[in-house]
Protein backbone atom coordinates (compact mmCIF):
# COMPACT_ATOMS: atom_id res chain seq x y z
CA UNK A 1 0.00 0.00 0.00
CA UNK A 2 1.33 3.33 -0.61
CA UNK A 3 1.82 5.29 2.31
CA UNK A 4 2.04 9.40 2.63
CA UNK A 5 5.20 11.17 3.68
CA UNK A 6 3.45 12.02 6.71
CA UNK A 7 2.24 8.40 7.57
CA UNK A 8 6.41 7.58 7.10
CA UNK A 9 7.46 10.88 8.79
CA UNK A 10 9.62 11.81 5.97
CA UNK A 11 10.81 14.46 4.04
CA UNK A 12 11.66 15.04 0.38
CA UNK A 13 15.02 14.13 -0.67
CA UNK A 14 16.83 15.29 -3.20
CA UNK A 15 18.51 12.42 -5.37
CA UNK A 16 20.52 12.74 -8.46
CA UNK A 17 18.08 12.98 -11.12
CA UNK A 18 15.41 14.23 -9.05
CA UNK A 19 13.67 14.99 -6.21
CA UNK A 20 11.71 12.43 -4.61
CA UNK A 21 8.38 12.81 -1.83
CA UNK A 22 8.79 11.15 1.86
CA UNK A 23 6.27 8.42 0.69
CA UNK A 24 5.99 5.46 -1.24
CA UNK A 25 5.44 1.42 -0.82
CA UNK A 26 7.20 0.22 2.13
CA UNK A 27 8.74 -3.21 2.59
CA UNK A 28 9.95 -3.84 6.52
CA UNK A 29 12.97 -5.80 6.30
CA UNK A 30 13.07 -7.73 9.47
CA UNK A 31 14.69 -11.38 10.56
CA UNK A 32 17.31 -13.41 9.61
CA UNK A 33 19.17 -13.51 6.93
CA UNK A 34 17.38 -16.05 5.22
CA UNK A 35 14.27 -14.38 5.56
CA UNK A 36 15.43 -11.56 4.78
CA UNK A 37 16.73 -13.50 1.60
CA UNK A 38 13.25 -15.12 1.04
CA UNK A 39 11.74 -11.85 1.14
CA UNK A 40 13.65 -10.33 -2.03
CA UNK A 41 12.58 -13.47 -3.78
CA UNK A 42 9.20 -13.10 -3.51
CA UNK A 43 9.73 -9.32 -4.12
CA UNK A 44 11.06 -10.24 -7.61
CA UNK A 45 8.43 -12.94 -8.19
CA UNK A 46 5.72 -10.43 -7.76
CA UNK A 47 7.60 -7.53 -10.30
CA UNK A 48 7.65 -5.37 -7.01
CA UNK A 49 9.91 -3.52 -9.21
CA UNK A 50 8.48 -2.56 -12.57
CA UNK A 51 8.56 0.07 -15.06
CA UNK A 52 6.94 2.68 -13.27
CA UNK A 53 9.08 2.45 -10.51
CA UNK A 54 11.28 5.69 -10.01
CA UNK A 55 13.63 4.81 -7.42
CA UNK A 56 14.44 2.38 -4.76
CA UNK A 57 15.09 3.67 -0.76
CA UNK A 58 17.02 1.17 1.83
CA UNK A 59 17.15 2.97 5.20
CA UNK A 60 18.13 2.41 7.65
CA UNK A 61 19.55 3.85 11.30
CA UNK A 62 22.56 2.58 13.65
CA UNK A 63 23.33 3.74 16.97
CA UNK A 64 26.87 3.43 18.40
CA UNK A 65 26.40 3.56 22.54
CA UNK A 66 30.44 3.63 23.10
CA UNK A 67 30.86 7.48 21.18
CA UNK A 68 26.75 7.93 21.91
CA UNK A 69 26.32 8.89 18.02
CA UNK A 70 23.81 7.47 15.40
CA UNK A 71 24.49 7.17 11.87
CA UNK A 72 21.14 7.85 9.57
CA UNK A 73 22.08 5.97 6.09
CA UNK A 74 19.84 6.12 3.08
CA UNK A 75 21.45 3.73 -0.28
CA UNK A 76 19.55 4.95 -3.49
CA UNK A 77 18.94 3.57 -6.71
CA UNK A 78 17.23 5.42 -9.72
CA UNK A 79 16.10 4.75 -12.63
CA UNK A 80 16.15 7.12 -15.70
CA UNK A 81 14.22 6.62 -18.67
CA UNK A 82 16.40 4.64 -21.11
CA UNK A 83 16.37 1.90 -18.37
CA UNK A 84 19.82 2.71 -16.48
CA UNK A 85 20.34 2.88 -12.70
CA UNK A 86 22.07 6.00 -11.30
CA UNK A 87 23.42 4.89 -7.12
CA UNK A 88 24.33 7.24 -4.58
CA UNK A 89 24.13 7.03 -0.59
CA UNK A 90 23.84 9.48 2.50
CA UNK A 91 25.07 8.56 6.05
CA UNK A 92 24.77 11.31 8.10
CA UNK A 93 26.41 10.53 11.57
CA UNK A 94 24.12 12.54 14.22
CA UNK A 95 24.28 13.30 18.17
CA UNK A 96 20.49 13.10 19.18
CA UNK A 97 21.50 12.10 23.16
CA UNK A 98 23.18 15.16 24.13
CA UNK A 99 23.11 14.24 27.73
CA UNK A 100 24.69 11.15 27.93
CA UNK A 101 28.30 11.70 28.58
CA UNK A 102 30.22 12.39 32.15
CA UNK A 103 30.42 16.18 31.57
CA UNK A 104 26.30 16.70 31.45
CA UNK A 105 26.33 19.05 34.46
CA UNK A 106 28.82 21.14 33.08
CA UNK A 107 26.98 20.75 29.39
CA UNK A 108 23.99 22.03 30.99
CA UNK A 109 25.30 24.86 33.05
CA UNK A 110 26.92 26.23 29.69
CA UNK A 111 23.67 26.24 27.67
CA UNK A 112 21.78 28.05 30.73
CA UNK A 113 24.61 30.34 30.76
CA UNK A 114 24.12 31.02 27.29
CA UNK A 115 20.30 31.24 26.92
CA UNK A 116 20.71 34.07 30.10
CA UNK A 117 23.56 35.66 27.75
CA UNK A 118 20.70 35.63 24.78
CA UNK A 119 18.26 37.04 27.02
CA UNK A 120 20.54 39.73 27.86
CA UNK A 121 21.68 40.75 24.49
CA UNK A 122 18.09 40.93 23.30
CA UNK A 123 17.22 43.09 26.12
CA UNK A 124 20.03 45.40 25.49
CA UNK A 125 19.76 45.66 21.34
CA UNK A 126 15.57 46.66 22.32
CA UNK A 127 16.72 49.27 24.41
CA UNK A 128 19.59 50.81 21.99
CA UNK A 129 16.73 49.92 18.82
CA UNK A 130 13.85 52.16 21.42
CA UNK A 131 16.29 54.93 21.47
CA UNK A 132 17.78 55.65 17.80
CA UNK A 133 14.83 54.03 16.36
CA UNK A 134 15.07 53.34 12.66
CA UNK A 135 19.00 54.48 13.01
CA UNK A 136 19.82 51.45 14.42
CA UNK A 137 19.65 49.90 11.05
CA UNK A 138 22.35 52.29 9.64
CA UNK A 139 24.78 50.67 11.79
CA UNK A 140 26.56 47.52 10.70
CA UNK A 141 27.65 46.14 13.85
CA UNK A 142 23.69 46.19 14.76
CA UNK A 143 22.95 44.22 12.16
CA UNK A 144 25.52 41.60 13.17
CA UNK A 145 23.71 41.58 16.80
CA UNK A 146 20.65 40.57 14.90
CA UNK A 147 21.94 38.31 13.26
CA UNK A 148 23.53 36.76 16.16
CA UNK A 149 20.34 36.96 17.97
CA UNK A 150 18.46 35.52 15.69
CA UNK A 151 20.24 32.22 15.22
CA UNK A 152 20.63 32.38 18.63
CA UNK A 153 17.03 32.27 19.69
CA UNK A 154 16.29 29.81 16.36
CA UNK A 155 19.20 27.38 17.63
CA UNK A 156 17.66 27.09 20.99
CA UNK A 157 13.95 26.33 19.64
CA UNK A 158 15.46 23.54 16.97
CA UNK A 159 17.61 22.13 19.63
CA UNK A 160 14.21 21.33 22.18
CA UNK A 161 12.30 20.36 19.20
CA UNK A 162 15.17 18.18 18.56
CA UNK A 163 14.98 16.77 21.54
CA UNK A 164 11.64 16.31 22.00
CA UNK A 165 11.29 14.23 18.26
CA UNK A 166 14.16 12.23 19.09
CA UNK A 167 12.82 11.16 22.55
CA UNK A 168 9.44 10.04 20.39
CA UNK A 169 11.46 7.70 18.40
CA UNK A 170 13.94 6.06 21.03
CA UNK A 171 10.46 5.19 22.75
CA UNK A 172 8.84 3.63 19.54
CA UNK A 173 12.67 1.70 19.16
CA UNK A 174 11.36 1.12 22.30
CA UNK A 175 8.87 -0.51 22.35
CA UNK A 176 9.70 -2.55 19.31
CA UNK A 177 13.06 -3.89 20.45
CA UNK A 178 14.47 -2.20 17.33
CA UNK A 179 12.66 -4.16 14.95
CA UNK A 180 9.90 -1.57 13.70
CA UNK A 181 10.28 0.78 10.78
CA UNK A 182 11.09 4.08 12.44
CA UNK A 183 12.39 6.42 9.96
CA UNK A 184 15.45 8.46 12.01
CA UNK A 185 15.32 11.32 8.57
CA UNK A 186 13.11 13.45 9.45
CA UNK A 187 15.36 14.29 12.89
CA UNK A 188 18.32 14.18 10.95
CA UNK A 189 16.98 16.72 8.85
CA UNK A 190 16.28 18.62 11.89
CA UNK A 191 19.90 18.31 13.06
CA UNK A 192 21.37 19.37 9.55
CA UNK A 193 19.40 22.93 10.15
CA UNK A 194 20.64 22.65 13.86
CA UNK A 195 24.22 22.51 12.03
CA UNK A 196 23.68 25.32 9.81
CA UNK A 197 22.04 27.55 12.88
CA UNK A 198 25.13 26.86 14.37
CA UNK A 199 27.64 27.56 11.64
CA UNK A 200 25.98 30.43 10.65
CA UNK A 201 25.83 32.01 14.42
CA UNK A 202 29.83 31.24 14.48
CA UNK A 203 30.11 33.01 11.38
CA UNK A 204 28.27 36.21 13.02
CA UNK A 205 30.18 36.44 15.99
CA UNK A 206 33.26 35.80 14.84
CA UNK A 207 32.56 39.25 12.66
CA UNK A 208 31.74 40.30 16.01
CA UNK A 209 35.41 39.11 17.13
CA UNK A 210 37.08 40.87 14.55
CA UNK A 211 35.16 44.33 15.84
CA UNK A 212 37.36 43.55 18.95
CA UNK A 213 40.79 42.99 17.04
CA UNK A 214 40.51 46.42 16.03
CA UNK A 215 42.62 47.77 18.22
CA UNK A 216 45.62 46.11 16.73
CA UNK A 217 47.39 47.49 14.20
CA UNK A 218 47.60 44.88 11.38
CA UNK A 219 43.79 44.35 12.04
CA UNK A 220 43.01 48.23 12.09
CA UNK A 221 44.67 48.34 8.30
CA UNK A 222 43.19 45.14 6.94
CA UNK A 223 39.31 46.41 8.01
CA UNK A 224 40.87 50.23 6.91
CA UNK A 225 41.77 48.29 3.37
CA UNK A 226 38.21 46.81 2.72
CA UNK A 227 36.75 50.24 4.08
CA UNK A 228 38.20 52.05 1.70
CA UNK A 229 38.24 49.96 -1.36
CA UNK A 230 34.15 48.41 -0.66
CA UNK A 231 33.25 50.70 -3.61
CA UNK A 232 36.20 49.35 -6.18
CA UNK A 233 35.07 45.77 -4.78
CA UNK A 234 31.76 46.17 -5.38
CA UNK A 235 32.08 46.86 -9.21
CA UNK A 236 34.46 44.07 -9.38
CA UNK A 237 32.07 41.92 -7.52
CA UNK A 238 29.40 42.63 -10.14
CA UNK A 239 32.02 41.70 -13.12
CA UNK A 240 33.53 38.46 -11.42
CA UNK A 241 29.70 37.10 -10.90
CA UNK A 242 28.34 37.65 -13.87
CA UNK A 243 31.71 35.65 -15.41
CA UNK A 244 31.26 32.86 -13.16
CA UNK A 245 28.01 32.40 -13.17
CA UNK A 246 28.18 31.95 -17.30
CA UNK A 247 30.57 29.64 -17.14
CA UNK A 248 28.59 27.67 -14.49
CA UNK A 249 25.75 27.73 -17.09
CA UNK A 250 27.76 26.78 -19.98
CA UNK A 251 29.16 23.75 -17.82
CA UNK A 252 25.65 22.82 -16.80
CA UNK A 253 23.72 22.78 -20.03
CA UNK A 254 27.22 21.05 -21.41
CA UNK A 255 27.47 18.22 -19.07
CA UNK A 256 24.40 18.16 -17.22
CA UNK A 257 23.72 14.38 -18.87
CA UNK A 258 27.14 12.70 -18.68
CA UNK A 259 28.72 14.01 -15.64
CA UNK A 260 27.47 14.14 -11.93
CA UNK A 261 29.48 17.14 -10.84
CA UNK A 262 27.67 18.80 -13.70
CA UNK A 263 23.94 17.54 -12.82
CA UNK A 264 22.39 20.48 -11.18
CA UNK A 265 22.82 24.21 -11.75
CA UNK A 266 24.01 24.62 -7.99
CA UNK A 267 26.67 21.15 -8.01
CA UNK A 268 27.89 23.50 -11.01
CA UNK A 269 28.63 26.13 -9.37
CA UNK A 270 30.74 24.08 -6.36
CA UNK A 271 32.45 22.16 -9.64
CA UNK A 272 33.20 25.62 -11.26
CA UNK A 273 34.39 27.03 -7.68
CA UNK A 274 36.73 23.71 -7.21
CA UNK A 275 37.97 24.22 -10.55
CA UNK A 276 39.56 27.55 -9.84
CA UNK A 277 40.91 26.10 -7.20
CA UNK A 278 42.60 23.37 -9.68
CA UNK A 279 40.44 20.55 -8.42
CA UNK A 280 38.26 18.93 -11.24
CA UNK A 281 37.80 16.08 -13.18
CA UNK A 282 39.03 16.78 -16.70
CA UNK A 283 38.87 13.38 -17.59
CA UNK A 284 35.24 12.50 -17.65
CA UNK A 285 34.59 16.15 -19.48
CA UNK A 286 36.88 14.96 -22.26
CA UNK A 287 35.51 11.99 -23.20
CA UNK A 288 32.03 14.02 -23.62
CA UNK A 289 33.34 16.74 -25.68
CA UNK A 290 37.07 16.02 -26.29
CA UNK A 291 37.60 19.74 -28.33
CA UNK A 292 35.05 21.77 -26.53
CA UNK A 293 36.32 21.07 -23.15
CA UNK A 294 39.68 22.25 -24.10
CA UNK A 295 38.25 25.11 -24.90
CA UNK A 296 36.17 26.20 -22.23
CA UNK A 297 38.87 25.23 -19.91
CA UNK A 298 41.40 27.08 -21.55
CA UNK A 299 39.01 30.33 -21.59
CA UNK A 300 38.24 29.83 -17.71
CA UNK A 301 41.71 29.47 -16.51
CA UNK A 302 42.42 32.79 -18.43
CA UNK A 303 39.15 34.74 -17.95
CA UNK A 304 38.73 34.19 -14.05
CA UNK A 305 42.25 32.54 -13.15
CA UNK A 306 44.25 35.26 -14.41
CA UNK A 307 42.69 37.98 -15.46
CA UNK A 308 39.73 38.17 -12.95
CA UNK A 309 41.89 36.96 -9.46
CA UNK A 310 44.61 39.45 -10.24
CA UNK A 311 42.23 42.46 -10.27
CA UNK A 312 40.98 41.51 -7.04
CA UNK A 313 44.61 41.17 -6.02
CA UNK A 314 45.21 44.56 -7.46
CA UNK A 315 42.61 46.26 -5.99
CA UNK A 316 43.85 45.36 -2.50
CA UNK A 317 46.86 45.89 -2.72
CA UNK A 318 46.44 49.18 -4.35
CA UNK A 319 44.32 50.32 -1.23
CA UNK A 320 46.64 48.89 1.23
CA UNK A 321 49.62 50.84 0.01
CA UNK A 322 47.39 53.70 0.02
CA UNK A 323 46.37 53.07 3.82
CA UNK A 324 49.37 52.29 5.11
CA UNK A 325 50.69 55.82 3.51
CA UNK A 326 47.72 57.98 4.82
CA UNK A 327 48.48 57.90 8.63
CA UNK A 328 44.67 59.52 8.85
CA UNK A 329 43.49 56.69 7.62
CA UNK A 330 44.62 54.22 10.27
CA UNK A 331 42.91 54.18 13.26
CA UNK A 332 44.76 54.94 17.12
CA UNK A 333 42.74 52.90 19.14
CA UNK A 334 45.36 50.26 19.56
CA UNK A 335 47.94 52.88 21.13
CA UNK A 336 45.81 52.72 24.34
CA UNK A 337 45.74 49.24 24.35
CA UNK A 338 49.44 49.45 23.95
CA UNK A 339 50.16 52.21 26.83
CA UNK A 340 47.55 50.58 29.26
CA UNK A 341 49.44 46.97 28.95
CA UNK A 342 52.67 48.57 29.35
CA UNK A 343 51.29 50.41 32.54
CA UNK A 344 49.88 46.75 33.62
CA UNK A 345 53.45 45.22 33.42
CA UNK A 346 54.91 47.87 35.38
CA UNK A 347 53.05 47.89 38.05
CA UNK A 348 52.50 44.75 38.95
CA UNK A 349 56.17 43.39 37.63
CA UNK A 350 54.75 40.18 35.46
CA UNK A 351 56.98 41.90 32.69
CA UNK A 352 59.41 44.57 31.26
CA UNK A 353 57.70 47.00 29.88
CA UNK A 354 58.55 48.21 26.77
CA UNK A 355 60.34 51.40 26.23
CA UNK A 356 61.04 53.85 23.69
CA UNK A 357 64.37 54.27 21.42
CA UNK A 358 64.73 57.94 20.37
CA UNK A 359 67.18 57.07 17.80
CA UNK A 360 64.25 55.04 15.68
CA UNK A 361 62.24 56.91 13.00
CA UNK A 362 59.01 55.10 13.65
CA UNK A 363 57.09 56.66 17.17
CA UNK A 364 55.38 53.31 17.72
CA UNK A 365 58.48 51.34 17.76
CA UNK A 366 60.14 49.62 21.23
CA UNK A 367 62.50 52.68 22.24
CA UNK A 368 64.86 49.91 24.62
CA UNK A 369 66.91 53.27 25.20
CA UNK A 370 64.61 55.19 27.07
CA UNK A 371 65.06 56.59 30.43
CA UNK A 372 62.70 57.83 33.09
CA UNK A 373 65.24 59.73 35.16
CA UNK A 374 64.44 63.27 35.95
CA UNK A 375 68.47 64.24 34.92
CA UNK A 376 67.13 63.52 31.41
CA UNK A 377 64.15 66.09 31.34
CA UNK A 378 66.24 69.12 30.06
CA UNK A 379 67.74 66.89 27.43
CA UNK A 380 63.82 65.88 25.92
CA UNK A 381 63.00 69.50 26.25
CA UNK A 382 65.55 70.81 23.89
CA UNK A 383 64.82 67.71 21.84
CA UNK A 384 61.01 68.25 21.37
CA UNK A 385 61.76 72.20 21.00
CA UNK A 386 64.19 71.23 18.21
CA UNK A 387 61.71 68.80 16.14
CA UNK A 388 59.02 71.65 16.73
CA UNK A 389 61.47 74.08 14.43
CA UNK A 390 62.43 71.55 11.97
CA UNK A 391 58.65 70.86 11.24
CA UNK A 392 56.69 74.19 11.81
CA UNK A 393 59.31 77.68 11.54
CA UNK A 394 62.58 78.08 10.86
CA UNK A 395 65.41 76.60 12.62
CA UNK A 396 68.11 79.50 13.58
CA UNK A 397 64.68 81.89 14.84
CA UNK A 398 63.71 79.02 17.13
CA UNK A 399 67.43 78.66 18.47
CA UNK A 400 68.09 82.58 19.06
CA UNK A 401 64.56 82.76 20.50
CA UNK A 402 65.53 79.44 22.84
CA UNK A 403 68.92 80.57 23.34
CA UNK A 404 67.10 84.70 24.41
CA UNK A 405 64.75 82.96 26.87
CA UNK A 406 67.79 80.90 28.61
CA UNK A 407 69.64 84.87 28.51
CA UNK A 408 66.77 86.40 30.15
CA UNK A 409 66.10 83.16 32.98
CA UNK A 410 69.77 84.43 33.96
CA UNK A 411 69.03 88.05 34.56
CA UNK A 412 65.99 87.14 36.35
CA UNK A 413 67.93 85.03 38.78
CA UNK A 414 70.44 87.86 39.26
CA UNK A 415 67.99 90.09 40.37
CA UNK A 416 66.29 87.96 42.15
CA UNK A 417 69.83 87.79 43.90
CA UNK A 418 69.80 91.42 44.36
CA UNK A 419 66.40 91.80 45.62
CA UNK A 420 64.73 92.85 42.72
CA UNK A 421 61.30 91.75 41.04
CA UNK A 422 60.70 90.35 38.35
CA UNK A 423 58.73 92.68 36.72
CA UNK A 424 62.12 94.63 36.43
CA UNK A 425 63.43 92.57 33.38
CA UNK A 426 62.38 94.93 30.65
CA UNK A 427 60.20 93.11 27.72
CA UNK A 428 61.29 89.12 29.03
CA UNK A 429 58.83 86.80 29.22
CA UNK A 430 59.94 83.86 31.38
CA UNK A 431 58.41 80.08 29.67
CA UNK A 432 57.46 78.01 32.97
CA UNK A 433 57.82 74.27 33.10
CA UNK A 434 54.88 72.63 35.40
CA UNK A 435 55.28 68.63 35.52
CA UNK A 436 52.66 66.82 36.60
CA UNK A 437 54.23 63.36 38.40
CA UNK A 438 52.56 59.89 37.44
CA UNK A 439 54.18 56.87 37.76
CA UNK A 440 56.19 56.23 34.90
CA UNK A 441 54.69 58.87 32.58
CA UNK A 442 56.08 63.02 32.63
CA UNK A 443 53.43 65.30 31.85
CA UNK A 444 55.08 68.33 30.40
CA UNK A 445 53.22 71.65 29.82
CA UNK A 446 54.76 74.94 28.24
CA UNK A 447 53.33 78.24 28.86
């Protein structure tokens, strides 16, 4: 009798010359191995295959208790019109007992810990959403707390309902002593979109991560790179996927017939992606169109290999050079991160701080030559007052107007001597140093 995917609790499944319904006629293959032998003998008496028949299932689930995993395996056979058989097979190894292992306290803890972390974040992004209102879309790191939200809260809802199917079926294995049809699919198709939930709310918060890294350097220019060249990438986006995507086509309508990678539109694109990567089977295109196929490969490794890859290539490094040039374009948030780890080592001694070498060009570089001593203060002064000419006015006026000051300090001290103010110095203005005293770090202010 034919039975209704929903009598069978299956699902479609997508084969390789078509897609097939969760029903169909359903033997139970149960006993020994001579009844099970019997069985396909009357089967083939009785034309239980026949021409009408579009493909054959065997399913079947086993469940290892040592690791605690089951492995869902489906063996297919279709048939295609001329009379041929096409095989292909699934096993899809699947953790439905998550609690079954010594570390199930600290499992659980973690996953309560995390649905209070959810409940948190969701809180907070409704609050920041309440008060810019449709603004908060502008921002991209928002989006990326949706997104992480999102799979969050639809992990969490797939993992009960996970749970609560696969309970439903151990009791039915049950019950039967493991010798009814139960059809283990339709939770492993559960647990594939568990597995994508996941992978997808990785991917989001390890974008999330990389918001983080931004205080170091390397990381500031890399996100300052794609920043600035989004607009060149976008046009070359445009270019690259309309050329890929035609020579997806042209490989699908080519060998859609003879060659499996080839079948579908979307195995064409993976082929056409693991052939730039140099990973395809030439062989099997050859023997369908021996001349063509050179061809089209020839065109593809030249067309997206070389000419496509190395304007991408270009492109970045174009903008990086640019970047790493334009000091306003790098970002100085990883200078505090610097100076508040270097304050961390030296005050609680886990390390030697780093210190600055005045004789290096570069003002972020370890300076081991520095010195903290106050002997040395003069020295910087006359240092900084120096670099201050050579960049903003002219060097000899800065050194007669230094070397004037130092003149008139001297007659004010003399007075001063003689017991006379200081307002009696004629037209010198004295310059007053005022340090400020931190630990490790001279504050110095000129008035």
């Amino acid at each position: 009798m034919d039975s209704k995917a929903g009598e069978l609790n299956g699902y479609p499944y997508w084969g390789t010359l078509a897609v097939y319904s969760g029903g169909g006629y359903v033997v139970p293959l149960e006993g020994s191995k001579e009844d099970l032998q019997a069985k396909m003998e009357q089967l083939e008496r009785e034309n239980w295959i026949d021409k009408y028949t579009r493909a054959v299932f065997v399913e079947f689930t086993v469940y290892n208790a040592q690791v605690n995993l089951f492995a869902i395996s489906t063996i297919l056979c279709e048939f295609d019109p001329s009379g041929g058989t096409v095989l292909s097979f699934r096993f899809e190894p699947a953790m439905l007992l998550p609690y079954m292992s010594d570390a199930m306290l600290f499992q659980i803890v973690c996953e309560i810990a995390y649905m209070v972390f959810t409940l948190f974040f969701i809180i907070r992004e409704i609050k920041s959403f309440i008060k810019s209102r449709m603004a908060y879309f502008k921002s991209f790191w928002n989006l990326v707390e949706i997104g992480i939200i999102a799979m969050s809260i639809a992990s969490i809802v797939i993992f009960f309902y996970r749970m609560v199917v696969t309970n439903g079926l151990t009791k039915d294995f049950k019950s039967t002593n493991g010798n009814g049809y139960i059809k283990f699919q339709y939770v492993g198709y559960w647990n594939e979109i568990f597995s994508y939930m996941i992978g997808f709310l990785v991917f989001f918060a390890t974008l999330k991560f990389l918001k983080l890294l931004r205080f170091n350097r390397k990381i500031s220019m890399l996100s300052a790179t794609l920043r600035h060249a989004a607009k060149s990438l976008l046009h070359f986006g445009v270019i690259f996927f309309i050329v890929f995507l035609a020579f997806s086509q042209l490989f699908y309508l080519t060998y859609m017939h003879v060659d499996v990678d080839y079948s579908t539109f979307i195995s064409s694109v993976v082929a056409t992606i693991l052939m730039m990567m140099g990973k395809f089977n030439i062989y099997s295109m050859i023997m369908t169109e021996p001349v063509l196929t050179q061809i089209f490969v020839l065109l593809f490794v030249i067309m997206v290999t070389f000419i496509i890859v190395n304007m991408f290539v270009s492109i970045l490094n174009e903008t990086f050079t640019v970047v790493r040039e334009d000091v306003k374009k790098q970002g100085n948030d990883y200078e505090v991160v610097d100076f508040m780890l270097q304050r961390f080592k030296k005050w609680t001694g886990i390390g030697k701080a780093v210190v600055d070498d005045p004789t290096t060009e570069d003002p972020h570089a370890p300076r081991p030559g520095r010195s903290d001593n106050v002997e040395d203060f003069p020295d910087r002064i006359e240092r900084l007052l120096q670099s201050i000419s050579t960049v903003y006015m002219d060097n000899d006026n800065l050194t007669q107007l230094y070397q004037k000051k130092q003149y008139d300090s001297r007659n004010a001290k003399d007075m001063l001597r003689q017991g006379g103010a200081p307002s009696q110095m004629g037209g010198a203005r004295a310059i007053g140093i005022r340090k400020e005293s931190m630990p490790g770090v001279p504050k110095v202010h000129t008035h």
